[in-house]
Protein backbone atom coordinates (compact mmCIF):
# COMPACT_ATOMS: atom_id res chain seq x y z
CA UNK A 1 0.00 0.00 0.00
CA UNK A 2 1.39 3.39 -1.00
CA UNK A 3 1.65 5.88 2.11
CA UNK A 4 0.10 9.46 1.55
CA UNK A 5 2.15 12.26 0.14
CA UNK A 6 -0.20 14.97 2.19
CA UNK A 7 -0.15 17.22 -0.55
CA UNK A 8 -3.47 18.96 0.43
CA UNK A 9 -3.01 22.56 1.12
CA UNK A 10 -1.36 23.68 4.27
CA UNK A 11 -2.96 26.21 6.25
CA UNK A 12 -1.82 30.02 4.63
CA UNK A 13 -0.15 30.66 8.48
CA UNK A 14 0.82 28.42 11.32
CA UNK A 15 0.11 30.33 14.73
CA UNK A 16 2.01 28.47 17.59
CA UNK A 17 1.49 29.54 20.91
CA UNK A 18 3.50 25.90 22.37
CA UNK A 19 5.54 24.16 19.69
CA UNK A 20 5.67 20.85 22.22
CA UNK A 21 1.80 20.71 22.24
CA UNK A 22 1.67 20.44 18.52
CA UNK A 23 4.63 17.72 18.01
CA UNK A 24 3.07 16.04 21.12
CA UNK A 25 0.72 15.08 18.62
CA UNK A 26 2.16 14.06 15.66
CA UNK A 27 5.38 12.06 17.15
CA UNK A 28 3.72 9.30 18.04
CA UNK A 29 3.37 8.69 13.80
CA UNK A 30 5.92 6.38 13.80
CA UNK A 31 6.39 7.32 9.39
CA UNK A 32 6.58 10.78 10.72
CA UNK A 33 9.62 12.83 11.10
CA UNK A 34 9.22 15.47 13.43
CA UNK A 35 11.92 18.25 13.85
CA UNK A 36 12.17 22.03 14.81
CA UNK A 37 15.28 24.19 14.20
CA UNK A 38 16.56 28.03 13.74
CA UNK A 39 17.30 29.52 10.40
CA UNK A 40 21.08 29.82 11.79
CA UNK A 41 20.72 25.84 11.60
CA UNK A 42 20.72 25.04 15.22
CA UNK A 43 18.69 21.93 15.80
CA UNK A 44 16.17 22.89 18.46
CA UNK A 45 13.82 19.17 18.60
CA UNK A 46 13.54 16.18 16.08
CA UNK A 47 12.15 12.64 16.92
CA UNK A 48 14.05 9.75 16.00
CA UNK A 49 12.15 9.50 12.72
CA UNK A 50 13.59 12.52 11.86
CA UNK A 51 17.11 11.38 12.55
CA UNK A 52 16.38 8.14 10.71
CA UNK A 53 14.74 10.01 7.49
CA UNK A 54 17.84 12.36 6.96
CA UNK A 55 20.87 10.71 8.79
CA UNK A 56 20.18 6.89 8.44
CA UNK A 57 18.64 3.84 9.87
CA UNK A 58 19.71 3.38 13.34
CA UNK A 59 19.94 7.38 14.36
CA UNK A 60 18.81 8.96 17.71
CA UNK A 61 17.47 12.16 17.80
CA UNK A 62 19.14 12.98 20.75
CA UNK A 63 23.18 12.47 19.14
CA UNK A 64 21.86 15.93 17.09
CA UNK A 65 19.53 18.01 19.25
CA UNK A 66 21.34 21.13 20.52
CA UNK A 67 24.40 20.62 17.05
CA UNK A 68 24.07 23.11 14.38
CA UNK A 69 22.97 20.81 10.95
CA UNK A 70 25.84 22.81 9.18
CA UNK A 71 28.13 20.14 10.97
CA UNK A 72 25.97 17.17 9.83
CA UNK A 73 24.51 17.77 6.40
CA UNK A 74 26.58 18.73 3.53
CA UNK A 75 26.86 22.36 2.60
CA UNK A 76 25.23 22.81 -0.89
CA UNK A 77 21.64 21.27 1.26
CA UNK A 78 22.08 23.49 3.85
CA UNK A 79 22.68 26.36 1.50
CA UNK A 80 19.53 25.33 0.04
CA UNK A 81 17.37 25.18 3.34
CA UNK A 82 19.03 28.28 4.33
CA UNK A 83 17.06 29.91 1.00
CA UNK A 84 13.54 27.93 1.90
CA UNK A 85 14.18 29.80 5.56
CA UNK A 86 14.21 33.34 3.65
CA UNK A 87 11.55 32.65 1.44
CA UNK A 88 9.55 31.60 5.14
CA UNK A 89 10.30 34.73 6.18
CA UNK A 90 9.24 37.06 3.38
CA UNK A 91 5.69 35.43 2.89
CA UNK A 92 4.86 34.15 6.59
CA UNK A 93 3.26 31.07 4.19
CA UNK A 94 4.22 27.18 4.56
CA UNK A 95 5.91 25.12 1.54
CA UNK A 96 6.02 21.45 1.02
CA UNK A 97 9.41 20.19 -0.04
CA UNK A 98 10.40 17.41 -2.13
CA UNK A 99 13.49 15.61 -1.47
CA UNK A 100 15.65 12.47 -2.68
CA UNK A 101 17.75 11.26 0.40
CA UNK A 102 19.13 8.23 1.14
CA UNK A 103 17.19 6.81 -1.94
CA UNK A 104 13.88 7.65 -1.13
CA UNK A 105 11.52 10.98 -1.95
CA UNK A 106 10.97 12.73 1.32
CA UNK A 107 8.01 15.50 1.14
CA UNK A 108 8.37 17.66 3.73
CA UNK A 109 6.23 20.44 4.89
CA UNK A 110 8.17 23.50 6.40
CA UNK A 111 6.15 25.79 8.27
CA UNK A 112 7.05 29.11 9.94
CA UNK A 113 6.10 29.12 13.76
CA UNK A 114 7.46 32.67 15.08
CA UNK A 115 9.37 34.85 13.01
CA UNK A 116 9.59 38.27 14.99
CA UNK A 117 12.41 39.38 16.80
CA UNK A 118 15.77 38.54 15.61
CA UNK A 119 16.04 36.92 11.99
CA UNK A 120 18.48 34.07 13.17
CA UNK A 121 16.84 33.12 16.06
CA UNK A 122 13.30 32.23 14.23
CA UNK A 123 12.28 28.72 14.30
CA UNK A 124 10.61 26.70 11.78
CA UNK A 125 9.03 23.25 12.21
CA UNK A 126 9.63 20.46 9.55
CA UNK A 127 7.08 17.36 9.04
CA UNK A 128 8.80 14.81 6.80
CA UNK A 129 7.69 11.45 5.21
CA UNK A 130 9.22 9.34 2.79
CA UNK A 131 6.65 9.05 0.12
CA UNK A 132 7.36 6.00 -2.12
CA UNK A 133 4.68 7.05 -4.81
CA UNK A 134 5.53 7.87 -8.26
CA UNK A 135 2.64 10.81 -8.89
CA UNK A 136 3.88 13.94 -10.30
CA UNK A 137 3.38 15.84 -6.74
CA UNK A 138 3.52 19.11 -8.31
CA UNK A 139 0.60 18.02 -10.74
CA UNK A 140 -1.27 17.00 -7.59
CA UNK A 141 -1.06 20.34 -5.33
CA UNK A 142 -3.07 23.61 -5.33
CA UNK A 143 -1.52 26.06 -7.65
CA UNK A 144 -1.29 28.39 -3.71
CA UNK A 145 0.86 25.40 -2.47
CA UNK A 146 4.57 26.68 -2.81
CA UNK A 147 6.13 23.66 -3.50
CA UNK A 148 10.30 23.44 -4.31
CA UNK A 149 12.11 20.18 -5.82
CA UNK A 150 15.63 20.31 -3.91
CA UNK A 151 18.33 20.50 -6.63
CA UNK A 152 20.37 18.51 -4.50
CA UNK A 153 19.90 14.81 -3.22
CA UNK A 154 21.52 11.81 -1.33
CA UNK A 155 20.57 8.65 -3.28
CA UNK A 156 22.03 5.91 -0.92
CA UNK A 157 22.40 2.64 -2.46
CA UNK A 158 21.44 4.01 -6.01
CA UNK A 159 24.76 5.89 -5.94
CA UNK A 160 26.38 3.74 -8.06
CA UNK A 161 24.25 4.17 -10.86
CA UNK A 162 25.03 6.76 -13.68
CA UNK A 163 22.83 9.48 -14.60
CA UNK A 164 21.35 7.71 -17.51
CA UNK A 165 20.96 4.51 -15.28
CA UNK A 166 18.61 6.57 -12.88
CA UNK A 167 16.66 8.19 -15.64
CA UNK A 168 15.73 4.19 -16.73
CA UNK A 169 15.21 3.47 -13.47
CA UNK A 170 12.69 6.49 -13.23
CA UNK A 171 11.00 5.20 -15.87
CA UNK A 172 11.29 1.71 -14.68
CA UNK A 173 9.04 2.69 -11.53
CA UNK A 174 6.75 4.44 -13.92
CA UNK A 175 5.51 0.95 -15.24
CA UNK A 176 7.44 1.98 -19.01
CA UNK A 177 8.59 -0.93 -20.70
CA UNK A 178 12.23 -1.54 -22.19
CA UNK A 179 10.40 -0.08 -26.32
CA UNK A 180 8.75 2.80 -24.37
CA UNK A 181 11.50 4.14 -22.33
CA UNK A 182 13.63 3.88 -25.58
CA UNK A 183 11.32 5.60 -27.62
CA UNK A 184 11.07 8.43 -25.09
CA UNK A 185 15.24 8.38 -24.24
CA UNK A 186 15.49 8.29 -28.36
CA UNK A 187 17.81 4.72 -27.65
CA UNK A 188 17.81 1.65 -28.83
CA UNK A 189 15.49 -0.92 -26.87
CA UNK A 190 18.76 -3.27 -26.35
CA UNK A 191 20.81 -0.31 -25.23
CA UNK A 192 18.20 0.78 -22.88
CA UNK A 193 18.13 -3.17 -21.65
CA UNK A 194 21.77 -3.22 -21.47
CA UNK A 195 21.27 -0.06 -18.80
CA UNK A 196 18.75 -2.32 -16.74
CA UNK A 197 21.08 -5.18 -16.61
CA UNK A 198 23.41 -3.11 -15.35
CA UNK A 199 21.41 -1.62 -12.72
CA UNK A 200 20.06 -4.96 -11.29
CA UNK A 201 23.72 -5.72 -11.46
CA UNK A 202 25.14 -2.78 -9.25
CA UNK A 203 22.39 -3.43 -7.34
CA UNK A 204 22.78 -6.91 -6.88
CA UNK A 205 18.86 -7.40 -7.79
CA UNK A 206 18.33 -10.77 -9.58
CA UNK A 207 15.73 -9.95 -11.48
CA UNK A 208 13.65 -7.08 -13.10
CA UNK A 209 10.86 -7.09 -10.92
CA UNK A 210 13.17 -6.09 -8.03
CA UNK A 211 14.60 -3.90 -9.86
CA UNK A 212 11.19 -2.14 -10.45
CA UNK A 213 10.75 -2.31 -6.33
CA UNK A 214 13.08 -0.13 -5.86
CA UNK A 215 12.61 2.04 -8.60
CA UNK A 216 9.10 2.55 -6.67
CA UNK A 217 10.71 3.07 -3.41
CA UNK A 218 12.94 5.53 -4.57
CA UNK A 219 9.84 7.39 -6.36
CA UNK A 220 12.65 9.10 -9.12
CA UNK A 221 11.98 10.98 -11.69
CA UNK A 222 13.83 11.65 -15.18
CA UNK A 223 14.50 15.36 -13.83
CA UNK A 224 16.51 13.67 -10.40
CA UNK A 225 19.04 12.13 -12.75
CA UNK A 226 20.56 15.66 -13.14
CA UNK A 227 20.32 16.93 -9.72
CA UNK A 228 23.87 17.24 -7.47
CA UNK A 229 24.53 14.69 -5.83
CA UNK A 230 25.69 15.02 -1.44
């Protein structure tokens, strides 16, 4: 069964009065990844989800509660979050995020909770799932959802596979057979077989219906097969 991307529209303006009342209720979600932080990047509350979603299986929450994420998470993302956190504070307004990290899509939704006083010390809440679904999310939100792809990503496992082996793959998860994805990639259908052998190969998968599991898991798209890699 395929776990909700909760792409319905967010609420124009979170008003928090007690941050811990509101993740009270969602951390007990166990697919939900719960974490609050500063835009200077100090890490203010996560749940273990969290840690597990964007550090690995096996994480604790409480190794990174209290660090600043520009010591745990590559630059160029941080960069990037540090942009989501100004456009947060110039229209007071939500935006759902989607992610590839650690070879799944992550959609999370980053919402302001107080942003007067001092710029650096505002705090924004993140609620993060990994959403194994291959619908076109931004074909599926409200055209007043902000939504942002991240141009960068951490595929995991799938790192071994070239560019053009995770554009198959993409279109491996999208059902497309081995004359369709040629026809669309403008390839021969034994090259673009040749490219699926040699992902089930890499990824020591036996056989094509595996490999099509975790082309599903990973939810990719053509368009990730170009973005940086962390």
């Amino acid at each position: 069964m395929e776990m909700s991307t909760n792409t319905a529209p967010a609420p124009s303006v979170l008003h928090v009065v007690d941050p811990a009342e509101l993740v009270a209720a969602l951390v007990s979600e166990p697919t939900t990844g719960i974490s609050i932080c500063r835009l200077s990047g100090e890490l203010i509350y996560a749940n273990d989800q969290a840690a597990r979603i964007f550090v690995g299986d096996g994480c604790l929450a409480s190794d990174f509660v209290g660090r600043s994420m520009w010591d745990v998470f590559p630059k160029e993302w941080m960069q990037e979050r540090v942009e989501i956190g100004a456009r947060l504070l110039s229209t007071g307004r939500p935006v759902l995020v989607r992610t590839i990290w650690q070879g799944y899509q992550v959609l999370s939704w980053v919402y302001p909770l107080d942003f007067g006083g001092e710029e650096s010390q505002a705090r924004m809440m993140i609620v993060s799932r990994r959403a194994p679904t291959t619908t076109d999310i931004s074909a599926s939100i409200g055209d007043d959802t902000a939504f942002i792809e991240s141009g960068v990503m951490r595929l995991g496992e799938l790192d071994v596979l070239s560019p053009r082996e995770v554009e198959v793959l993409a279109l491996v998860g999208q059902g497309l057979s081995i004359r369709e994805i040629a026809s669309m990639l403008c390839r021969s259908e034994k090259t673009i077989q040749n490219h699926r052998d040699s992902i089930g190969a890499k990824l020591g998968l036996s056989n094509r219906v595996k490999v099509a599991d975790v082309a599903k898991r990973a939810a990719l798209t053509p368009r990730d097969a170009k973005r940086v890699r962390v």
